[in-house]
Protein backbone atom coordinates (compact mmCIF):
# COMPACT_ATOMS: atom_id res chain seq x y z
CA UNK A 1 -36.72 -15.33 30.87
CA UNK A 2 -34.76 -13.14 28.03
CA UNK A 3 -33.75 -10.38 30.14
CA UNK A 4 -31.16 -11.92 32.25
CA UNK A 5 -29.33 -12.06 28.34
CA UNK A 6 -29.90 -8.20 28.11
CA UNK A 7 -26.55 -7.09 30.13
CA UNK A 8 -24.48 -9.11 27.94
CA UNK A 9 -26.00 -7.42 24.94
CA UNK A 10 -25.68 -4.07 26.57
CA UNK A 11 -22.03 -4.46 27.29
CA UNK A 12 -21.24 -5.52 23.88
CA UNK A 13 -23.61 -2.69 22.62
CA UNK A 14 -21.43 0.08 24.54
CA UNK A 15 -17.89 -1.63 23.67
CA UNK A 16 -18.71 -1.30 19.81
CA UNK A 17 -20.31 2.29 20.94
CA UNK A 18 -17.02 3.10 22.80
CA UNK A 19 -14.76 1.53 19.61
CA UNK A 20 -16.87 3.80 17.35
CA UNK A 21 -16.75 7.64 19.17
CA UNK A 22 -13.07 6.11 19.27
CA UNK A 23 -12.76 5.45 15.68
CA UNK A 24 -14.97 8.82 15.43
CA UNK A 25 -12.46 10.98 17.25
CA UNK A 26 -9.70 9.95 15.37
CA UNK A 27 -11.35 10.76 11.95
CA UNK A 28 -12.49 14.18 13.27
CA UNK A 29 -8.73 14.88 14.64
CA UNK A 30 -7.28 13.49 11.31
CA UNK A 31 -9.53 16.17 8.81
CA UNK A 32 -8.48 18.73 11.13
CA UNK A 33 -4.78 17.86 10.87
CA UNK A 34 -4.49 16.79 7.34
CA UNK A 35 -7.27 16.43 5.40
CA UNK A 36 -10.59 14.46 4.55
CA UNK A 37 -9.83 11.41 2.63
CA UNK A 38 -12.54 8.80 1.50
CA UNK A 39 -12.38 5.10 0.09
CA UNK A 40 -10.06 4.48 2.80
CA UNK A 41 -11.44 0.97 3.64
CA UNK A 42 -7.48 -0.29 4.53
CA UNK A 43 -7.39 0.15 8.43
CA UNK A 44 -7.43 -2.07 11.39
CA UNK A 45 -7.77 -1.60 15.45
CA UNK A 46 -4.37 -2.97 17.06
CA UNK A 47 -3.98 -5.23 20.01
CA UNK A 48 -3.60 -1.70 22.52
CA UNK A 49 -7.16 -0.50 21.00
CA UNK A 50 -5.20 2.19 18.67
CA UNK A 51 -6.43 2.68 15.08
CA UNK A 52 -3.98 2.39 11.78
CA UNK A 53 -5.04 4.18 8.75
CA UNK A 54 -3.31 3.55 4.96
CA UNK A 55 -3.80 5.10 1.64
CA UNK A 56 -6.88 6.69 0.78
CA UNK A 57 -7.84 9.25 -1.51
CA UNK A 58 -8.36 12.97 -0.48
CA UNK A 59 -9.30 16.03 -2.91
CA UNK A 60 -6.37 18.70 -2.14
CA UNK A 61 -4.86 19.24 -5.50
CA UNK A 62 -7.33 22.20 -7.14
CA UNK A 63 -10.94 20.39 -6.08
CA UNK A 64 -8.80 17.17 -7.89
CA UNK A 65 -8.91 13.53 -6.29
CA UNK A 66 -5.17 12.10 -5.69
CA UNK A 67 -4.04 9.01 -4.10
CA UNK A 68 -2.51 8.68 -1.27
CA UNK A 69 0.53 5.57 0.41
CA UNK A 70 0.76 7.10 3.91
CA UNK A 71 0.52 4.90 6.78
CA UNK A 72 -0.60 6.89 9.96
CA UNK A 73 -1.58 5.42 13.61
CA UNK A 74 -3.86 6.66 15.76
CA UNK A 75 -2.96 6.47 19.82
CA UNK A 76 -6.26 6.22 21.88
CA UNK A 77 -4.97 6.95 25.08
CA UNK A 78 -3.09 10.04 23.53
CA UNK A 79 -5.18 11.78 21.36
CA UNK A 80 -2.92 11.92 18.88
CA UNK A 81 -1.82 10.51 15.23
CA UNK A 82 1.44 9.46 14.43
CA UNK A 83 2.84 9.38 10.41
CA UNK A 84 4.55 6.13 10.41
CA UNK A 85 5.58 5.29 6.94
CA UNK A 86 4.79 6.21 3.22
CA UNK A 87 5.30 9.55 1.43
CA UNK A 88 3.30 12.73 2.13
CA UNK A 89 3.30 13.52 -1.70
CA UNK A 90 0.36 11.86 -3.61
CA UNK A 91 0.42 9.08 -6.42
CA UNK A 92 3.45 7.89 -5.46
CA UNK A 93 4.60 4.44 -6.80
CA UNK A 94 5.25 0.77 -4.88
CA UNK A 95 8.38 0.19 -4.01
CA UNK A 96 8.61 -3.86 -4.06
CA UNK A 97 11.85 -5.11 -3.22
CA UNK A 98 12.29 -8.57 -3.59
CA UNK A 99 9.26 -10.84 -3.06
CA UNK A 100 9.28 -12.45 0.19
CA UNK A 101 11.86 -9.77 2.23
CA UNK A 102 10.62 -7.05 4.07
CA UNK A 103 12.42 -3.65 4.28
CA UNK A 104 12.95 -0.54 5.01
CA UNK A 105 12.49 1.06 1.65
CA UNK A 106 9.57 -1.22 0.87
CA UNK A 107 6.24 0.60 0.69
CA UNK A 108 2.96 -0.23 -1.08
CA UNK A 109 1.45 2.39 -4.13
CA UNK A 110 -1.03 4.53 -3.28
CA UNK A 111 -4.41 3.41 -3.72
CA UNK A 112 -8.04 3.23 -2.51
CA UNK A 113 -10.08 0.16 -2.73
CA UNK A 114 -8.10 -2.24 -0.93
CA UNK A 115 -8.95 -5.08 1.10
CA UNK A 116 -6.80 -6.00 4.51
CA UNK A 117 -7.08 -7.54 7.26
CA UNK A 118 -5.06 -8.58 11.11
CA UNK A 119 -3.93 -12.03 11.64
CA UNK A 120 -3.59 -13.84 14.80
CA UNK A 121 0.00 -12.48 15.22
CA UNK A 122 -0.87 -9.08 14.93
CA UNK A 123 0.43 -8.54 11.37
CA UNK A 124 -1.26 -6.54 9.14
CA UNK A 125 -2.17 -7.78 5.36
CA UNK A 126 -3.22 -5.73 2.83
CA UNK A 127 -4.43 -7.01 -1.06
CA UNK A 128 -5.18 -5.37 -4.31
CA UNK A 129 -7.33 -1.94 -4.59
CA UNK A 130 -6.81 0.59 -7.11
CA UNK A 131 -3.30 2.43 -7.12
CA UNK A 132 -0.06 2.91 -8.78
CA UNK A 133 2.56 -0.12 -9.70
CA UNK A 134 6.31 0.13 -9.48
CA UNK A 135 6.40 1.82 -13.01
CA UNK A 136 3.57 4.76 -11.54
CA UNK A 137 1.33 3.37 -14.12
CA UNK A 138 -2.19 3.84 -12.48
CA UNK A 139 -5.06 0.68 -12.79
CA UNK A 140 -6.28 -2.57 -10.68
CA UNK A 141 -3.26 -4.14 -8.83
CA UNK A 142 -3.40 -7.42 -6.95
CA UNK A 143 -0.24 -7.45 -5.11
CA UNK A 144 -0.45 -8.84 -1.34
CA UNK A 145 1.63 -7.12 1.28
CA UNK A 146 2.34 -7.90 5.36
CA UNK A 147 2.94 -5.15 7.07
CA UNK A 148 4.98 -5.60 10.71
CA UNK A 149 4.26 -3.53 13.52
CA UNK A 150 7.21 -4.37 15.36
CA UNK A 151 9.80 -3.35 12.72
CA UNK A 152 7.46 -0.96 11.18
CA UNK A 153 8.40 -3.07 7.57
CA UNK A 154 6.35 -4.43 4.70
CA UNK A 155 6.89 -7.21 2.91
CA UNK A 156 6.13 -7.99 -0.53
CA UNK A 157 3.92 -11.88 -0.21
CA UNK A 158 2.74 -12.22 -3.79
CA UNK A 159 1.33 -10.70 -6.82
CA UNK A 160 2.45 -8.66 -9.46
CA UNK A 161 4.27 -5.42 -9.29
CA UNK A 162 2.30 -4.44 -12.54
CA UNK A 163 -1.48 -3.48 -12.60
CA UNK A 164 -3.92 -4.75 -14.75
CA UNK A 165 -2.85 -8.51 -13.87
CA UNK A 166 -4.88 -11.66 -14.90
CA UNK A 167 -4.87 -14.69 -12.43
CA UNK A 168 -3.83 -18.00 -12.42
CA UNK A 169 -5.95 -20.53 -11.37
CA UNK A 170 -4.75 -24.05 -11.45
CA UNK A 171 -6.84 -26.54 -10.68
CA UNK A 172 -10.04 -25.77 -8.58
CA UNK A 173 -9.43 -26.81 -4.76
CA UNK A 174 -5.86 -27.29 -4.87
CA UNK A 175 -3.24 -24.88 -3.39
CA UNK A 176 -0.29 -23.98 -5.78
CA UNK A 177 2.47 -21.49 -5.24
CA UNK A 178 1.94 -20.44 -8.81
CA UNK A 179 -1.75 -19.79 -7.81
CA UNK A 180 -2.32 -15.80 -7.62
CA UNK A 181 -5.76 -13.81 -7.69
CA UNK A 182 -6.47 -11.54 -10.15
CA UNK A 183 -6.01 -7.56 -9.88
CA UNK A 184 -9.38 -6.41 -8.43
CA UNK A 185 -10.64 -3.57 -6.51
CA UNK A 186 -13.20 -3.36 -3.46
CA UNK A 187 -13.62 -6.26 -2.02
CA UNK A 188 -15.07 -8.00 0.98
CA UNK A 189 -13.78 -9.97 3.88
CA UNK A 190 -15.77 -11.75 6.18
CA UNK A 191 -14.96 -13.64 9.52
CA UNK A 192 -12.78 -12.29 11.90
């Protein structure tokens, strides 16, 4: 019989249910406290269940869209967001550092459009969108970035510091550290 499956599915049902009023909440207390924002596709759910938010746009400059590098968590248990890193003024530029070292003055452009992800240490990883370079020259940028919970740091992985950057390929199906994806906006990840 199928219906001794069904409890399984309801759990799993109400955990997504429960991670989405959570996820809900959280929205709702962030446009109270500073704003809507949309094409803010960078976020991920932490090991403790809390929710981290980056960049974004949000229309507070005259009816005006501007972009936005803030990095904000939200604390389930609390109720409450926390600004953790980036600038509260809008458009503001990357700040690199060197390729490879993470930092405390190192902070990704603002941008919308990004893809990132969580990797099985926690870390956060965020690619491309479409933001400001080093030079706050606006366009595609396909710069890769770790962020570290931990130290609260990013890291510059790879990429350019300059939008609008063409990639290089090598040779299909082998790995080179010359490699690098194009700059490109909105995209997909699938798997865990």
């Amino acid at each position: 019989s199928q219906s001794r499956y069904l409890p399984k599915y309801e759990r799993e049902i109400n955990e997504d249910l429960d991670l989405e009023r959570s996820i809900d909440q959280a929205l709702n207390l962030y446009k109270e406290l500073e704003g809507a924002r949309f094409i803010t596709n960078t976020g991920w759910v932490d090991k403790n269940g809390d929710l981290w938010l980056f960049g974004g746009n949000n229309n507070i400059v005259n009816g005006g869209f501007v972009k936005l590098n803030e990095l904000w968590k939200y604390d389930v248990a609390k109720n409450q967001w926390t600004w953790m890193g980036g600038s509260s003024a809008f458009n503001q530029p990357g700040v690199y550092g060197q390729k490879g070292i993470s930092s405390d003055t190192n902070i990704p452009g603002a941008r919308d459009g990004s893809i990132s992800w969580v990797d099985a240490k926690g870390s956060f990883w965020l690619f491309g969108g479409n933001g400001y370079d080093k030079n706050n020259i606006a366009g595609i940028l396909n710069d890769l970035w770790k962020y570290d919970q931990v130290s609260n740091q990013w890291t510059w992985v790879s990429g350019s510091e300059l939008v609008k950057q063409a990639g290089i390929y090598g040779i299909v199906g082998s790995g080179a550290k010359n490699n690098v994806i194009g700059a490109r906006t909105d995209c997909i990840v699938t798997g865990k």
